[in-house]
PDB file of N, CA and C in Angstrom:
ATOM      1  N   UNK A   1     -54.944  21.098  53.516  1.00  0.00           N
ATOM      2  CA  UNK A   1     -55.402  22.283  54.208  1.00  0.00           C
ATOM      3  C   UNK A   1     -55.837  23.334  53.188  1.00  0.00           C
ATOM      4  N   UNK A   2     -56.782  24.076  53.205  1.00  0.00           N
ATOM      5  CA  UNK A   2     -57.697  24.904  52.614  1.00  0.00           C
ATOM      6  C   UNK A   2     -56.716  26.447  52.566  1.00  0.00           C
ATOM      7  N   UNK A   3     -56.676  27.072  51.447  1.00  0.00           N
ATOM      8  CA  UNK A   3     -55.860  28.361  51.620  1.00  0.00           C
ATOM      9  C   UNK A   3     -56.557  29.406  51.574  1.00  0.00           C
ATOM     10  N   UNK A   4     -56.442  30.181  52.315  1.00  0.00           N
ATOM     11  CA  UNK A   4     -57.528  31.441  53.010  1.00  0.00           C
ATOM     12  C   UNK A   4     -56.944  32.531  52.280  1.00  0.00           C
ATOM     13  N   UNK A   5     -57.974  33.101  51.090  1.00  0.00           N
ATOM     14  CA  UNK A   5     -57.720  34.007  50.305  1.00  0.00           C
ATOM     15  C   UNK A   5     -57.933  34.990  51.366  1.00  0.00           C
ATOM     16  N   UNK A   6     -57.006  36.535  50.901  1.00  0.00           N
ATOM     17  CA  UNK A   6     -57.215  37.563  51.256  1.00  0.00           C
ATOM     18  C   UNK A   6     -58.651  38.342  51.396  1.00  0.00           C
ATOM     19  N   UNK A   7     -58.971  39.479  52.014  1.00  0.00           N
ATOM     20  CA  UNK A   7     -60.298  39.956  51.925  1.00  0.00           C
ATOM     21  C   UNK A   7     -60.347  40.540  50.247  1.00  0.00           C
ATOM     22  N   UNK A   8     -61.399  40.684  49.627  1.00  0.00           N
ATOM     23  CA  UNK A   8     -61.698  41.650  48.661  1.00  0.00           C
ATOM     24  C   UNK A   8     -61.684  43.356  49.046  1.00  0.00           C
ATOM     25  N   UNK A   9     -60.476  44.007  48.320  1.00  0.00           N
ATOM     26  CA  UNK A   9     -60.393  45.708  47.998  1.00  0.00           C
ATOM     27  C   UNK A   9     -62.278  46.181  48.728  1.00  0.00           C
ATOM     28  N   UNK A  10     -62.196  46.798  49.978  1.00  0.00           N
ATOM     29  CA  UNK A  10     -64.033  47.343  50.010  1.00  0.00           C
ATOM     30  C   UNK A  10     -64.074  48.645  49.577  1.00  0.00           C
ATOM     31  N   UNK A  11     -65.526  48.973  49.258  1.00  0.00           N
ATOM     32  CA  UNK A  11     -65.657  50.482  48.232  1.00  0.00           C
ATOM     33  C   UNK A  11     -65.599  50.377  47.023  1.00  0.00           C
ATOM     34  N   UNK A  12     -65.993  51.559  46.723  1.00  0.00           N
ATOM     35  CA  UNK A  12     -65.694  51.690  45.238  1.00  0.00           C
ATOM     36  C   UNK A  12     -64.433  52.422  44.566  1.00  0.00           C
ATOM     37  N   UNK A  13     -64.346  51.755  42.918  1.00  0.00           N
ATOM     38  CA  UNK A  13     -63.036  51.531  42.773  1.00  0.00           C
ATOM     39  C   UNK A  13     -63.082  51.879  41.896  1.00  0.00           C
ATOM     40  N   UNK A  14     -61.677  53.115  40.765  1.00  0.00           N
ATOM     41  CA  UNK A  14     -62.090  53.346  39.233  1.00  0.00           C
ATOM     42  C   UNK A  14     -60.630  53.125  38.831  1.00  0.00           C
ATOM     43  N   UNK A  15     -60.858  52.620  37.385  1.00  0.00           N
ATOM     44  CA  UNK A  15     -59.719  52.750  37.052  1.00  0.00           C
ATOM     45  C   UNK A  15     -59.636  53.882  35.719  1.00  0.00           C
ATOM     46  N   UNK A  16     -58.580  54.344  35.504  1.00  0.00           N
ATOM     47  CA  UNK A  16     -58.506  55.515  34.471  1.00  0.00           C
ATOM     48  C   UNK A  16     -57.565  55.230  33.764  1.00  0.00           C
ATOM     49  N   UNK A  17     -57.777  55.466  32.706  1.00  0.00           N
ATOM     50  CA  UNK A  17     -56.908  54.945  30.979  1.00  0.00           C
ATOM     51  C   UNK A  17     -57.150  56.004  30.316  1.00  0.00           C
ATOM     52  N   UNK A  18     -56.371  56.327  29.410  1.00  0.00           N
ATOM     53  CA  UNK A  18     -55.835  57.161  28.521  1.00  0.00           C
ATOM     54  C   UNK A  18     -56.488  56.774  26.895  1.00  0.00           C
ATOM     55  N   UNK A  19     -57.926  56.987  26.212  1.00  0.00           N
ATOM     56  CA  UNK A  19     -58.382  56.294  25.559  1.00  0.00           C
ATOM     57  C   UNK A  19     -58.950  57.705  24.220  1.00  0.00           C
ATOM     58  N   UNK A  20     -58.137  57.390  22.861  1.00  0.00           N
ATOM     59  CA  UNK A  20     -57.918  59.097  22.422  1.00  0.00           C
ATOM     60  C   UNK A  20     -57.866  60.202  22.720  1.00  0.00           C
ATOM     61  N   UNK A  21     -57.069  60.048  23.642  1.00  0.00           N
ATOM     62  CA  UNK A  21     -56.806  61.559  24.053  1.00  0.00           C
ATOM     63  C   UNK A  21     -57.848  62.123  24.942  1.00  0.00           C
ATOM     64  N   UNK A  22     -58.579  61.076  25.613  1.00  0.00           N
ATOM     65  CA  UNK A  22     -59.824  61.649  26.724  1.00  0.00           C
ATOM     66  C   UNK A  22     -59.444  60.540  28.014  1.00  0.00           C
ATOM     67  N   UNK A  23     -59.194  60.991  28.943  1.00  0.00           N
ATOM     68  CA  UNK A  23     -58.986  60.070  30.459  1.00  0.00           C
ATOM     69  C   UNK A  23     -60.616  59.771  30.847  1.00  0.00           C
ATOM     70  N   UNK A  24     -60.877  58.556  30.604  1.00  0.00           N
ATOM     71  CA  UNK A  24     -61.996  57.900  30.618  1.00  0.00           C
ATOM     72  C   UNK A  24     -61.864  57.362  32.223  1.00  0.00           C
ATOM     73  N   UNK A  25     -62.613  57.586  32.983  1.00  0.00           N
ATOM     74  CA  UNK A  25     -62.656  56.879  34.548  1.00  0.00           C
ATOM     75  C   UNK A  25     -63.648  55.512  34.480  1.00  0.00           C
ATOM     76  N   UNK A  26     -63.113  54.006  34.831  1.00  0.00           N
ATOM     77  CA  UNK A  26     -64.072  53.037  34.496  1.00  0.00           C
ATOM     78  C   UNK A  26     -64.033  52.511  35.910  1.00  0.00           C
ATOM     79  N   UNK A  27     -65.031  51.849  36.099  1.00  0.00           N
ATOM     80  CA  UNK A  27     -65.440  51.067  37.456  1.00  0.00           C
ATOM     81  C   UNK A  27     -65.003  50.001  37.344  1.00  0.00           C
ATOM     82  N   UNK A  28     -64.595  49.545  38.680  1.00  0.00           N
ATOM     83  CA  UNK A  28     -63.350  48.528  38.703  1.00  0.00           C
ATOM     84  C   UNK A  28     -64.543  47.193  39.552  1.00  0.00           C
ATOM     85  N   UNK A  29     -64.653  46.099  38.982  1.00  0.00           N
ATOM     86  CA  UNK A  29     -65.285  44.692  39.768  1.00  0.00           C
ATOM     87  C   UNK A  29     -63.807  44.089  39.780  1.00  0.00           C
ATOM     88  N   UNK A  30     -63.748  44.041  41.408  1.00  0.00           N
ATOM     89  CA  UNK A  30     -62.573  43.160  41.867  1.00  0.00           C
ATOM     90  C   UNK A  30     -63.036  41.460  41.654  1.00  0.00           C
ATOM     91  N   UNK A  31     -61.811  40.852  41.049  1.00  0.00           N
ATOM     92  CA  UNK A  31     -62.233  38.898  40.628  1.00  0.00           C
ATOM     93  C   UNK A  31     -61.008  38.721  41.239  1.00  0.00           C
ATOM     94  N   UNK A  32     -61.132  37.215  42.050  1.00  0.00           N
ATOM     95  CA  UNK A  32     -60.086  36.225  42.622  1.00  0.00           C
ATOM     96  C   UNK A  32     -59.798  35.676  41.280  1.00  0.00           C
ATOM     97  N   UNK A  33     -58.208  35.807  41.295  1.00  0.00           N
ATOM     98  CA  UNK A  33     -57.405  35.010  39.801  1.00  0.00           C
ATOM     99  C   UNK A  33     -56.439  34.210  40.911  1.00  0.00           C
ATOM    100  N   UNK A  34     -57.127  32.785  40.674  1.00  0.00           N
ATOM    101  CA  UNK A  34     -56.328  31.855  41.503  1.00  0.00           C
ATOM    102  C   UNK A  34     -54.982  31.508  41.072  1.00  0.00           C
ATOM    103  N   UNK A  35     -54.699  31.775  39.993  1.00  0.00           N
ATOM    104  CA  UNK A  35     -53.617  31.633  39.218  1.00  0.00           C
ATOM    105  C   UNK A  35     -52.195  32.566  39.698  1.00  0.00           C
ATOM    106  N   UNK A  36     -52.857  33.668  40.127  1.00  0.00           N
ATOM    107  CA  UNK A  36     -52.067  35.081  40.313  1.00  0.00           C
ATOM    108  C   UNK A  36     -52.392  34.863  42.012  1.00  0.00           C
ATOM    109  N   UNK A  37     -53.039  34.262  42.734  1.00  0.00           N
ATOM    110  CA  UNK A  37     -53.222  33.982  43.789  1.00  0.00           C
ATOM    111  C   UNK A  37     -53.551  35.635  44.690  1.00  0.00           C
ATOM    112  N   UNK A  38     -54.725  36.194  44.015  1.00  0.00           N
ATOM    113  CA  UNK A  38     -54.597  37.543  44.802  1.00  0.00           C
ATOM    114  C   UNK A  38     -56.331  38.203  43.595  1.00  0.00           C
ATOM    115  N   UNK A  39     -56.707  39.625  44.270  1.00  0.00           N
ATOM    116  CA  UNK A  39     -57.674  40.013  43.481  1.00  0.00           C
ATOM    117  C   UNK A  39     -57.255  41.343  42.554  1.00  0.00           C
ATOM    118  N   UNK A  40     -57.583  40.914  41.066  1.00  0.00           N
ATOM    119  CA  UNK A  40     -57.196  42.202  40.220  1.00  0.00           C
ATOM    120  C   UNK A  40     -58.879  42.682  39.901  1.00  0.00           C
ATOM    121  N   UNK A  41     -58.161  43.706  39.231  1.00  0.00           N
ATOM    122  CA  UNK A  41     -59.496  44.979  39.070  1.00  0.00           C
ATOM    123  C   UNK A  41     -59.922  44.633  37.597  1.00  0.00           C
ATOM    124  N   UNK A  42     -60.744  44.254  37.370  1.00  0.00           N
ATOM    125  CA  UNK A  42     -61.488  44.548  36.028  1.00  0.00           C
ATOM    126  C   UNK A  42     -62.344  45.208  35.875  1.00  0.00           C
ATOM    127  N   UNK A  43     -62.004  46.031  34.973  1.00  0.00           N
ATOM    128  CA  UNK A  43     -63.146  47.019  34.006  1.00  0.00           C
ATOM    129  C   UNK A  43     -63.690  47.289  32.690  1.00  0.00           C
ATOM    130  N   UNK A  44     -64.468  47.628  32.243  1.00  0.00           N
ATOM    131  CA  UNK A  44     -65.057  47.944  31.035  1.00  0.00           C
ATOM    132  C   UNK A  44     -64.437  48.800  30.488  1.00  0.00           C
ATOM    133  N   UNK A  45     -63.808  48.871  29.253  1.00  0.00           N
ATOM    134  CA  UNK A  45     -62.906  49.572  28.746  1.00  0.00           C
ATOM    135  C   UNK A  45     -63.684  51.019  27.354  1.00  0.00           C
ATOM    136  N   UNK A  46     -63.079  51.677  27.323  1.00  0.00           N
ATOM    137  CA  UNK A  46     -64.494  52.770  26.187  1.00  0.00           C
ATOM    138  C   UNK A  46     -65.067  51.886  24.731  1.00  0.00           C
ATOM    139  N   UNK A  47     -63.705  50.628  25.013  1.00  0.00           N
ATOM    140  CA  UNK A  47     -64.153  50.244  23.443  1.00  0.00           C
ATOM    141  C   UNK A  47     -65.321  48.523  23.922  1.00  0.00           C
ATOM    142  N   UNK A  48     -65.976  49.351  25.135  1.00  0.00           N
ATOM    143  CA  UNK A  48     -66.498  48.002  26.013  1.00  0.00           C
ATOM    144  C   UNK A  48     -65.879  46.286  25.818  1.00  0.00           C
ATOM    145  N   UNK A  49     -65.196  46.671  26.100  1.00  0.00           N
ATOM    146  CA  UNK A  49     -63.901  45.039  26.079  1.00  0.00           C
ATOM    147  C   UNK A  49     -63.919  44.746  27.780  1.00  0.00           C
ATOM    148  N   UNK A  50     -64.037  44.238  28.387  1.00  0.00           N
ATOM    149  CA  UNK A  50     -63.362  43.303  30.235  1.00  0.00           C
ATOM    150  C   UNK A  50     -61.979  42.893  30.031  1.00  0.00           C
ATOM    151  N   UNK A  51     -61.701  44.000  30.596  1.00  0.00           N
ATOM    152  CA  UNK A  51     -60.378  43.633  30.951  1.00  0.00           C
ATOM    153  C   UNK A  51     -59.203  44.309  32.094  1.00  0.00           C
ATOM    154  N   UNK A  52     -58.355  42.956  32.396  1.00  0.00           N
ATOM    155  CA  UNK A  52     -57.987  43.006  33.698  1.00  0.00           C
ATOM    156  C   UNK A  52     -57.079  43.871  33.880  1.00  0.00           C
ATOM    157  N   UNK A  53     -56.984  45.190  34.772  1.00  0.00           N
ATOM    158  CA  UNK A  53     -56.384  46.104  35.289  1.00  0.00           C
ATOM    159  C   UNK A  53     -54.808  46.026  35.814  1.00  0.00           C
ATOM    160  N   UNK A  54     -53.779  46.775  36.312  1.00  0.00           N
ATOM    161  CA  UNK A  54     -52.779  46.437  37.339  1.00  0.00           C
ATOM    162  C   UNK A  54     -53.460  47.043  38.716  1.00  0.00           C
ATOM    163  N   UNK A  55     -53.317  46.229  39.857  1.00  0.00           N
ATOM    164  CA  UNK A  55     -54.189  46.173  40.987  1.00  0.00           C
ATOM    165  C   UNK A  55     -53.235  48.105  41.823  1.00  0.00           C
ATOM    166  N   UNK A  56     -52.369  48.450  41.372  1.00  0.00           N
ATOM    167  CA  UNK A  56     -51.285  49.096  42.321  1.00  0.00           C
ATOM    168  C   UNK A  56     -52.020  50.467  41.478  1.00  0.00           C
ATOM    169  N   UNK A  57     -52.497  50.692  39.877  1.00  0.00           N
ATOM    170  CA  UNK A  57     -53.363  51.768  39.571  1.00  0.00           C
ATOM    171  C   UNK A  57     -54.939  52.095  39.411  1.00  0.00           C
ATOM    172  N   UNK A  58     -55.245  50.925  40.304  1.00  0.00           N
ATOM    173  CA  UNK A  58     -57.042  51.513  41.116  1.00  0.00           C
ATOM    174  C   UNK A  58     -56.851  52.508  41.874  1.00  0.00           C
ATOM    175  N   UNK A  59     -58.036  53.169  41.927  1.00  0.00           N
ATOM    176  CA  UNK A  59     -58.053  54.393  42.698  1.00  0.00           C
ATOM    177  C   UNK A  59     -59.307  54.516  43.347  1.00  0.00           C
ATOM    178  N   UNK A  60     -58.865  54.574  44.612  1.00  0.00           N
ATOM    179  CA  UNK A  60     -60.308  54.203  45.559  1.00  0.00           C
ATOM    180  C   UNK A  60     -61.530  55.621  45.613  1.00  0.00           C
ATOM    181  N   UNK A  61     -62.810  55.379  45.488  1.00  0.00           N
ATOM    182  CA  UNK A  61     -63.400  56.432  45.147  1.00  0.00           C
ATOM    183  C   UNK A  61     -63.861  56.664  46.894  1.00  0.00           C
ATOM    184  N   UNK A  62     -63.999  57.954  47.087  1.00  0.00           N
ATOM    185  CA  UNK A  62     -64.168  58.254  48.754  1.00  0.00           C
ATOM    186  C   UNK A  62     -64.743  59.724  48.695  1.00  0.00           C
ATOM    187  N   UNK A  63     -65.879  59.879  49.335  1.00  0.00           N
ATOM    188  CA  UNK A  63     -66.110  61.497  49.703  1.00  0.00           C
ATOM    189  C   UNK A  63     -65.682  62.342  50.007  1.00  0.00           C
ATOM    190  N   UNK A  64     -65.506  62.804  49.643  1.00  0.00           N
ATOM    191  CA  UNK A  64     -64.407  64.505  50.048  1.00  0.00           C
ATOM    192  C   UNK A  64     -65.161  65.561  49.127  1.00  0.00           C
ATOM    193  N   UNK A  65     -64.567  66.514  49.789  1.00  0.00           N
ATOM    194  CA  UNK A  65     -64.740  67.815  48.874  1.00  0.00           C
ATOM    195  C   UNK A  65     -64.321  68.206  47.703  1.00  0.00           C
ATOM    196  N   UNK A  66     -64.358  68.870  46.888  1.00  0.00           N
ATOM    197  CA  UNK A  66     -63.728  68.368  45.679  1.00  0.00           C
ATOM    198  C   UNK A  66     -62.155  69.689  46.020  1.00  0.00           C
ATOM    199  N   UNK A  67     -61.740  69.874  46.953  1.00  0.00           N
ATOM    200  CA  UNK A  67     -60.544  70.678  47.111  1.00  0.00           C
ATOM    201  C   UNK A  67     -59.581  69.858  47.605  1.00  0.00           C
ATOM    202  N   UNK A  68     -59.750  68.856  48.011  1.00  0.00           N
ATOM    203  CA  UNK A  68     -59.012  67.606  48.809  1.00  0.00           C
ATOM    204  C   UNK A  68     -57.735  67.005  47.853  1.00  0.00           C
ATOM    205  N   UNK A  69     -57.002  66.329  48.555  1.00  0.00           N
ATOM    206  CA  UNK A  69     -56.181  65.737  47.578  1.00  0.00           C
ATOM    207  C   UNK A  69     -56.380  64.801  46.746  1.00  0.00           C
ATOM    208  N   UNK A  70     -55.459  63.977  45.787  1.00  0.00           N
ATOM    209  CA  UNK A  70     -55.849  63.191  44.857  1.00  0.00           C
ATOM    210  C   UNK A  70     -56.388  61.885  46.012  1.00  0.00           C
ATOM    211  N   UNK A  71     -57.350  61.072  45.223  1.00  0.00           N
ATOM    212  CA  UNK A  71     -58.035  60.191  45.473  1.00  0.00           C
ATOM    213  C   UNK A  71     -56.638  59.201  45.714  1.00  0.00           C
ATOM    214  N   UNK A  72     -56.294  58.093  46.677  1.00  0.00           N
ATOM    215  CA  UNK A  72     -55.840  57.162  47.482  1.00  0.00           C
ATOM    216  C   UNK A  72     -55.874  55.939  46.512  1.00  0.00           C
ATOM    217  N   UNK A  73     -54.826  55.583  45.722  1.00  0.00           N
ATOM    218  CA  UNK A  73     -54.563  54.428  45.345  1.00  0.00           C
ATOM    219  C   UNK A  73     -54.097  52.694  45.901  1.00  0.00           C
ATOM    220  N   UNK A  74     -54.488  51.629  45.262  1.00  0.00           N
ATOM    221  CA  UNK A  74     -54.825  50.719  45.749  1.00  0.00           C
ATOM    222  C   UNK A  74     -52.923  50.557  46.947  1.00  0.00           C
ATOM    223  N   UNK A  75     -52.280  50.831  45.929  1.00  0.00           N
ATOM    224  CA  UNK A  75     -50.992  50.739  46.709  1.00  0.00           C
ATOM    225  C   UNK A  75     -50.593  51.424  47.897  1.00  0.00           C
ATOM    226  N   UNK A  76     -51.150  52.739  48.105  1.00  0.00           N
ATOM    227  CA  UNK A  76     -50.809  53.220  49.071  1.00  0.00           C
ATOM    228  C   UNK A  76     -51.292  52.869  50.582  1.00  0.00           C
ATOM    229  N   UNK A  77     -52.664  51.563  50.413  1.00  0.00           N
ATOM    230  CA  UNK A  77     -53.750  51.358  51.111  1.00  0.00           C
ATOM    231  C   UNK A  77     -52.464  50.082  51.581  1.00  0.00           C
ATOM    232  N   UNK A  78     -52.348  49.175  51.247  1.00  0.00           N
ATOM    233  CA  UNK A  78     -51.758  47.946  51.707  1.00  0.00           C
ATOM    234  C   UNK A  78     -50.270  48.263  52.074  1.00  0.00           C
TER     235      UNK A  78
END
């Protein structure tokens, strides 16, 4: 029997790292890691390296005003 991956994270997605002392915001391409049986976030890092994120500190990007609260992380969604 065939195992029915989850949907893919929809929207857009950033992740933010701490990269000399400047919080760099990078865009997150969600990949199926069959291994980990689930989808992590990869992004381009400042020193342009791919590499794979923790899925619980994406941060979903969404319209608002900019007075609104902090942007909605992947964890708080599931």
């Amino acid at each position: 029997m065939k195992t029915v991956k989850p949907r893919r994270p929809h929207g857009r997605w950033i992740y933010y790292i701490l990269h000399e002392d400047i919080l760099w915001p990078c865009p997150v391409k969600w990949e199926w890691e069959s291994s980990y049986e689930a989808w992590l976030p990869f992004y381009y890092s400042p020193t342009l390296e791919f590499i794979a994120g923790d899925p619980a500190k994406a941060v979903k990007v969404t319209k608002t005003s900019p007075l609104s609260p902090p942007p909605r992380r992947l964890s708080c969604i599931f």
